[in-house]
Protein backbone atom coordinates (compact mmCIF):
# COMPACT_ATOMS: atom_id res chain seq x y z
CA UNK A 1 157.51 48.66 308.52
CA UNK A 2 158.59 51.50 306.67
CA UNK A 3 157.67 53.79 309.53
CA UNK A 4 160.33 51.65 311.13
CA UNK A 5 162.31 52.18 308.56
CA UNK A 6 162.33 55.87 308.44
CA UNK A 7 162.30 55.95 312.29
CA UNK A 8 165.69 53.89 311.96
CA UNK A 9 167.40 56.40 309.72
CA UNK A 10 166.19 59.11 311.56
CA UNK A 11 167.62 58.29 314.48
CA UNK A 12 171.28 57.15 313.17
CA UNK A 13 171.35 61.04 311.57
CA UNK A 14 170.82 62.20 314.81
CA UNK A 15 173.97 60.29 316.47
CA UNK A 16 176.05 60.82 313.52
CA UNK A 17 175.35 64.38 313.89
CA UNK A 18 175.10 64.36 317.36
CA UNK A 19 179.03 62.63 317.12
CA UNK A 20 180.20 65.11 314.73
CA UNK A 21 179.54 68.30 316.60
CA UNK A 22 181.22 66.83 319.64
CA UNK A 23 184.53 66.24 317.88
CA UNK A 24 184.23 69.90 316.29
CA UNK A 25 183.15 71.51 319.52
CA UNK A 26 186.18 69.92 321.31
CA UNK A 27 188.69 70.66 317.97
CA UNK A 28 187.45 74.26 318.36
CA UNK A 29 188.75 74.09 322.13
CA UNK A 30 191.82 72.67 321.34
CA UNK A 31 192.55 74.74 318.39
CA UNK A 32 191.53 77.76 320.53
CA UNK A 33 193.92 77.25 323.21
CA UNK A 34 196.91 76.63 320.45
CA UNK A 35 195.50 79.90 318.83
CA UNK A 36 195.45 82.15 322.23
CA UNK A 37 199.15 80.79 323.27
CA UNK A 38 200.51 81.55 319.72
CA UNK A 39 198.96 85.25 320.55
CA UNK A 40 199.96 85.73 323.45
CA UNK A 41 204.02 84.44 322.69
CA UNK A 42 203.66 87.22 319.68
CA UNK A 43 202.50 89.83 322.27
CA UNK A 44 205.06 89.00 324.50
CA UNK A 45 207.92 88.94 321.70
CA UNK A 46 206.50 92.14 320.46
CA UNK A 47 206.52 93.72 323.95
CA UNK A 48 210.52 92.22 324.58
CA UNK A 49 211.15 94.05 321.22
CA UNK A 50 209.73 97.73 321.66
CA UNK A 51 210.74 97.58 325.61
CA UNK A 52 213.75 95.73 326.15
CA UNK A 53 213.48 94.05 329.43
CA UNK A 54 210.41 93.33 329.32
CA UNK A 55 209.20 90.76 332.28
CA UNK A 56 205.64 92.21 333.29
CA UNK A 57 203.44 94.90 333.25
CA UNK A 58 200.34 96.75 334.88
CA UNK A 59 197.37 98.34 332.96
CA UNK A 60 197.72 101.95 333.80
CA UNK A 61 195.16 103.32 331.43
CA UNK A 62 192.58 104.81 333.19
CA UNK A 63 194.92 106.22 335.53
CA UNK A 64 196.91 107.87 332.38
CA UNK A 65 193.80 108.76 330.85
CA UNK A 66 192.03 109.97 333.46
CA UNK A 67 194.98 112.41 334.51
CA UNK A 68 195.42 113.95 331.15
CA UNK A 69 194.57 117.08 331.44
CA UNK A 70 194.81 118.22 327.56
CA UNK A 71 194.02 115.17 326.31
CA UNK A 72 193.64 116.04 322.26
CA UNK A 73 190.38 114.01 321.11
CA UNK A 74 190.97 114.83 318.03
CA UNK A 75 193.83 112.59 317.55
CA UNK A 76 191.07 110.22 317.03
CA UNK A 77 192.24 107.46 319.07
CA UNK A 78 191.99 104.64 321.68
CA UNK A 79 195.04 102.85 323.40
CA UNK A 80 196.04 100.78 326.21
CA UNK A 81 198.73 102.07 329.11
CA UNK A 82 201.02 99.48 330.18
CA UNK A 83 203.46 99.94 333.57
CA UNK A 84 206.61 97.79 332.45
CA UNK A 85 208.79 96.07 335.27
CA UNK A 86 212.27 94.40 334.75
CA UNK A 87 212.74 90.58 336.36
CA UNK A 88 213.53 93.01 339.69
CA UNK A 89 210.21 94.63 340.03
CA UNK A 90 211.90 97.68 339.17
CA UNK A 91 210.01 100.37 336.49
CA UNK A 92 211.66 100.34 333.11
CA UNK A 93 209.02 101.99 330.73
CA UNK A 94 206.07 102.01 328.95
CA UNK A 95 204.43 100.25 326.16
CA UNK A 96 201.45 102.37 324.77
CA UNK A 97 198.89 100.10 322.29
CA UNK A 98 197.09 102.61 320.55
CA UNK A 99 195.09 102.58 317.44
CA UNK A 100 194.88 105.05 314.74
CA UNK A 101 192.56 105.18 311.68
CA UNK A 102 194.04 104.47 308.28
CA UNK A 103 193.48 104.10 304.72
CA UNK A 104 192.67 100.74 304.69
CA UNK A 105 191.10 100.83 307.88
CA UNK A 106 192.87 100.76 311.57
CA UNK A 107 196.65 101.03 312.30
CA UNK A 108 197.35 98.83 315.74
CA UNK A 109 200.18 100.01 317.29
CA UNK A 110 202.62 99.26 319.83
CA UNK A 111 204.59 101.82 320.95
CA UNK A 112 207.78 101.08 323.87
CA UNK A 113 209.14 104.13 325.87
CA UNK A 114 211.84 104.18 328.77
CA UNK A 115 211.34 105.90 332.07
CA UNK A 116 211.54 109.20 330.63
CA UNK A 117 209.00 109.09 327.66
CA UNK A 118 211.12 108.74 324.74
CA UNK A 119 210.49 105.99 322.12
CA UNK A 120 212.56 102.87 322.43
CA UNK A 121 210.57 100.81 320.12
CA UNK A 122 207.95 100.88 317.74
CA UNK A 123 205.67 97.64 315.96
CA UNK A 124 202.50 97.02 314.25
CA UNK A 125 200.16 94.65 316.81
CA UNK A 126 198.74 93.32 312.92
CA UNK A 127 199.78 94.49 309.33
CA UNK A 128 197.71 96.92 308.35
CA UNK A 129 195.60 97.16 305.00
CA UNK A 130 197.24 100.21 303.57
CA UNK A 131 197.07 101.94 300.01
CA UNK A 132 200.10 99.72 298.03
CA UNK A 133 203.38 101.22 297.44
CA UNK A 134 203.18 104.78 299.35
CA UNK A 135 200.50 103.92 302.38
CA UNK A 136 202.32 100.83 303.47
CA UNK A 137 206.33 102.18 303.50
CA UNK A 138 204.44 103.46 307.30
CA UNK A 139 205.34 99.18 307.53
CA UNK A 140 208.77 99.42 306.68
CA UNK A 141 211.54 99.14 309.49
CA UNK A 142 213.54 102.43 308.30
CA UNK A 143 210.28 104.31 308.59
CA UNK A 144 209.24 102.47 312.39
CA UNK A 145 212.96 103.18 313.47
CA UNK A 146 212.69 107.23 312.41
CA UNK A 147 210.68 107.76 315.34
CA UNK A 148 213.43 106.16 318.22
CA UNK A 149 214.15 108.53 320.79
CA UNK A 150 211.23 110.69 320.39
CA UNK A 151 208.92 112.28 323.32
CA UNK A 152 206.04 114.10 323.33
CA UNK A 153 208.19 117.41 323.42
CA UNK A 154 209.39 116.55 319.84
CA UNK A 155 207.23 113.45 318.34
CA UNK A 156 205.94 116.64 315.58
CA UNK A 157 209.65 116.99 314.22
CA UNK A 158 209.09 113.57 312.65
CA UNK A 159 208.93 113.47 309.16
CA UNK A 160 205.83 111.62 307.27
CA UNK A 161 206.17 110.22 303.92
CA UNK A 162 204.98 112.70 301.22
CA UNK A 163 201.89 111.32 298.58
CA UNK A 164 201.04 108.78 301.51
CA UNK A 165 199.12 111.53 303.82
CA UNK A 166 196.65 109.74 305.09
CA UNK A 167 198.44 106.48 306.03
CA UNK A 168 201.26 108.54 307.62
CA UNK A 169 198.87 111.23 309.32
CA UNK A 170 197.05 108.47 311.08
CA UNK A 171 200.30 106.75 311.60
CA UNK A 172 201.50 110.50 313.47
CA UNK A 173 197.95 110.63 314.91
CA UNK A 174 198.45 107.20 316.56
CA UNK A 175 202.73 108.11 318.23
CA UNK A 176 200.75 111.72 319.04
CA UNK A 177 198.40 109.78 321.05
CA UNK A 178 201.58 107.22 322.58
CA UNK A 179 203.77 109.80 323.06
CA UNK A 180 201.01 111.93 325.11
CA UNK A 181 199.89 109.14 327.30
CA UNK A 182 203.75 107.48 327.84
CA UNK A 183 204.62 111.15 328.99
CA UNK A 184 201.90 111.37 331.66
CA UNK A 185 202.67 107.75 332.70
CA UNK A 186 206.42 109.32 333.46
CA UNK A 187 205.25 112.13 335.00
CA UNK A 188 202.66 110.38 336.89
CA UNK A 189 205.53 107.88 338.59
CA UNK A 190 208.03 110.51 338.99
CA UNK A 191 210.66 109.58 335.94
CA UNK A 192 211.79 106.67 337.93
């Protein structure tokens, strides 16, 4: 009997557990999908917001990349090439994702740029871990907006915030990077 017993209680673990990882395996789906179309609306409203216009894009990168003769390494750097089309199908810019390391660890950027390969936006993809006070002003709007209507001809006029070098080197590092690759994108599709 009190094999029974134990064979009993055994068993009713096993479909309680059995139960309970079901409803977590399917809240993980559901919560998953809620979590990837919350993403993906930020993306998109970040993309709308450095590239006005915005509809769709094209990954260009390994075009870009590949093409780049000069490509400086030492900016110490990875990024993503996007092709941006209006609602028309027509070419309106760039938008460069490019990553930079920091402080506090890696700066995610997304940089927009018109036909030509001048800055018409700039955003953090995530909010970086920077020193406090000095390292994270590179966050601040007035700092993001300094940068507007910058190329790759002139992205080195750009002024960095003094005592924060190595938050606003890597931040320079990362539009270096952006500018370079949104500037062989133009050239590559004729400025159109």
């Amino acid at each position: 009997m009190k094999i029974l017993g134990i064979l009993k209680d055994a068993i009713m673990l096993f479909v309680i557990t059995l139960v309970l990882v079901t409803v977590l395996a399917f809240t993980k789906v559901w919560t998953q999908q809620a979590i990837d179309r919350t993403n993906l609306e930020a993306q998109l409203k970040a993309f709308n917001e450095v590239c006005p216009g915005y509809y769709s894009s094209e990954d260009i990168v390994s075009d870009v990349v590949g093409a780049s003769a000069g490509y400086d390494a030492s900016l110490n750097g990875d990024g993503a090439v996007l092709r941006c089309k209006n609602e028309s199908g027509d070419i309106i810019g760039y938008i460069v994702q490019c990553t930079s390391k920091g402080y506090g660890g890696p700066l995610n950027l997304i940089v927009g740029f018109d036909k030509t390969g001048k800055v018409t936006g700039v955003r953090y993809a995530n909010v970086p871990s920077e020193t406090p006070g000095l390292g994270m002003k590179t966050t601040e709007q007035w700092f993001l907006d300094s940068w507007l209507d910058h190329s790759h001809d002139n992205v080195s006029e750009v002024d960095t915030i003094s005592g924060a070098t190595i938050s606003s080197t890597a931040f320079k590092q990362a539009m270096s990077l952006a500018c370079m690759f949104a500037s062989r994108a133009a050239t590559m599709d004729g400025g159109k």
